[in-house]
Protein backbone atom coordinates (compact mmCIF):
# COMPACT_ATOMS: atom_id res chain seq x y z
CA UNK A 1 0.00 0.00 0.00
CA UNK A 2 3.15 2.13 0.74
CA UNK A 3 4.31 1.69 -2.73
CA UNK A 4 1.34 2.48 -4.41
CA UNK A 5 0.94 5.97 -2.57
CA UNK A 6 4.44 6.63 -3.53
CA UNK A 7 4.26 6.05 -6.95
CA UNK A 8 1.31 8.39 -7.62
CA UNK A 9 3.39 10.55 -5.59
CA UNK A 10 5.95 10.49 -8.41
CA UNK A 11 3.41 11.02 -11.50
CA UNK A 12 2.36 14.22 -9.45
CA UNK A 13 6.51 15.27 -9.17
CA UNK A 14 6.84 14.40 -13.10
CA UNK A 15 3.32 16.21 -13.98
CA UNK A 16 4.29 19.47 -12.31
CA UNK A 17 8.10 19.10 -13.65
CA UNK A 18 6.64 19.30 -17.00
CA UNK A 19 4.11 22.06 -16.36
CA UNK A 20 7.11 23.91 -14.92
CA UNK A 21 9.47 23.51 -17.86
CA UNK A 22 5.88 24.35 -20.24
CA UNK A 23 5.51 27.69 -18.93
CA UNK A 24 9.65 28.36 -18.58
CA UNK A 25 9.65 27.69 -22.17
CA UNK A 26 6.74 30.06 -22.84
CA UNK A 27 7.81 32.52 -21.08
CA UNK A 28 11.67 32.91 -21.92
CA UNK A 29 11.00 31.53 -25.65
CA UNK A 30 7.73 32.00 -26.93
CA UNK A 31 6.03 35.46 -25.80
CA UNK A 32 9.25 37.35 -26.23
CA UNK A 33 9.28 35.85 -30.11
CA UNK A 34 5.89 37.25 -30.28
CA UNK A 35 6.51 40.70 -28.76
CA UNK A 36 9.01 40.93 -31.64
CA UNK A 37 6.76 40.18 -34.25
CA UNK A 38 4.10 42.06 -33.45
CA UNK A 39 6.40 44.92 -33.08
CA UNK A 40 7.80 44.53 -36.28
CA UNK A 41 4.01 43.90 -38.07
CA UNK A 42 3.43 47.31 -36.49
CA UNK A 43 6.53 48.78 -37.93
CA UNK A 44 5.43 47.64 -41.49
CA UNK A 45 1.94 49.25 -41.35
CA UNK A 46 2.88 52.06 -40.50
CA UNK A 47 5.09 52.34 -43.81
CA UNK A 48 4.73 55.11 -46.22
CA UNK A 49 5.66 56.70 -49.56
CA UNK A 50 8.98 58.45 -48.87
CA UNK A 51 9.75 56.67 -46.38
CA UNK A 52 13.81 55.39 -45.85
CA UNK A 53 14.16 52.06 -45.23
CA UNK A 54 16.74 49.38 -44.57
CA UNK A 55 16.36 45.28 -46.27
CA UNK A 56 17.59 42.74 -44.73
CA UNK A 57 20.13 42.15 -47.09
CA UNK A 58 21.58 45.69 -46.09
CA UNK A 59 20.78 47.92 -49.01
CA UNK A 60 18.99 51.41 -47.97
CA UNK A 61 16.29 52.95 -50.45
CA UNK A 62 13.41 55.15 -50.50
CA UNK A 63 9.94 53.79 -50.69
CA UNK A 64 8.08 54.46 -54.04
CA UNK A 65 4.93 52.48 -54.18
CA UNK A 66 3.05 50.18 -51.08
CA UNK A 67 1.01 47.45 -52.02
CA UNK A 68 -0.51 44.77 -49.61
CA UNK A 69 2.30 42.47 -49.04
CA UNK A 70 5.07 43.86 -51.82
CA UNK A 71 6.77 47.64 -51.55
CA UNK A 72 8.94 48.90 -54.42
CA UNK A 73 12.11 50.44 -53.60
CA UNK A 74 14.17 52.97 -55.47
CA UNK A 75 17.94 52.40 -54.40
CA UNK A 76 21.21 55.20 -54.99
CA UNK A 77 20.94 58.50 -56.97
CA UNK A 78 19.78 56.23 -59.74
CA UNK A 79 16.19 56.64 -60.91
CA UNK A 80 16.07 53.40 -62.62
CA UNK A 81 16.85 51.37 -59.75
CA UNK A 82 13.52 50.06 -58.36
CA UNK A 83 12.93 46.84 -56.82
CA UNK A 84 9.74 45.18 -56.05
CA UNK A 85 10.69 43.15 -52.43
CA UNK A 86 8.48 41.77 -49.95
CA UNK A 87 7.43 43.54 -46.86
CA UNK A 88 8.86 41.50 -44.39
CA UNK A 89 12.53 42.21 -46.00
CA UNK A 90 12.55 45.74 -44.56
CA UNK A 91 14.02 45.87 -41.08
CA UNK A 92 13.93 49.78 -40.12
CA UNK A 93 12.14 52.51 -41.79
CA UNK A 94 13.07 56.04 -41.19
CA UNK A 95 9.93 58.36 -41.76
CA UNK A 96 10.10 60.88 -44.31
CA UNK A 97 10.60 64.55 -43.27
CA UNK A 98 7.46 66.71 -44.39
């Protein structure tokens, strides 16, 4: 009888071990993670014409046209130089100055 009460004592232990390490991972993996996106999906909608921004891949350029998931991007002095990119390559946008 002894043994029995300690080995549902034990599936209690491992239970709340796992619970534990749940919510650890949650909490140091997971929500930050989502912070950051959110922050960053925040950052993109608030994107404008004239706007500077930086890619990913490291190239700055000048927002020309905004479309819903696709931005074009004019790049150096040269007016030929526009590249239609995804939204979720720009990284920091610096608003234009009115």
């Amino acid at each position: 009888m002894i043994l029995a009460a300690a080995g549902g004592t034990q599936i209690v232990f491992i239970i709340g071990y796992i619970i534990f390490f749940a919510a650890l991972m949650y909490f140091i993996a997971i929500r930050p993670q989502k912070k950051q996106q959110k922050k960053q999906q925040e950052l993109l909608n608030s994107m404008e014409k004239g706007d500077s921004v930086l890619t990913t891949s490291g190239f700055y350029g000048v927002v020309i046209d905004i479309t819903d998931d696709t931005v074009i991007v004019e790049f150096g002095n040269n007016k030929n130089c526009r590249i239609p990119m995804q939204k979720a390559a720009i990284v920091e946008i610096e608003k234009a100055e009115a």
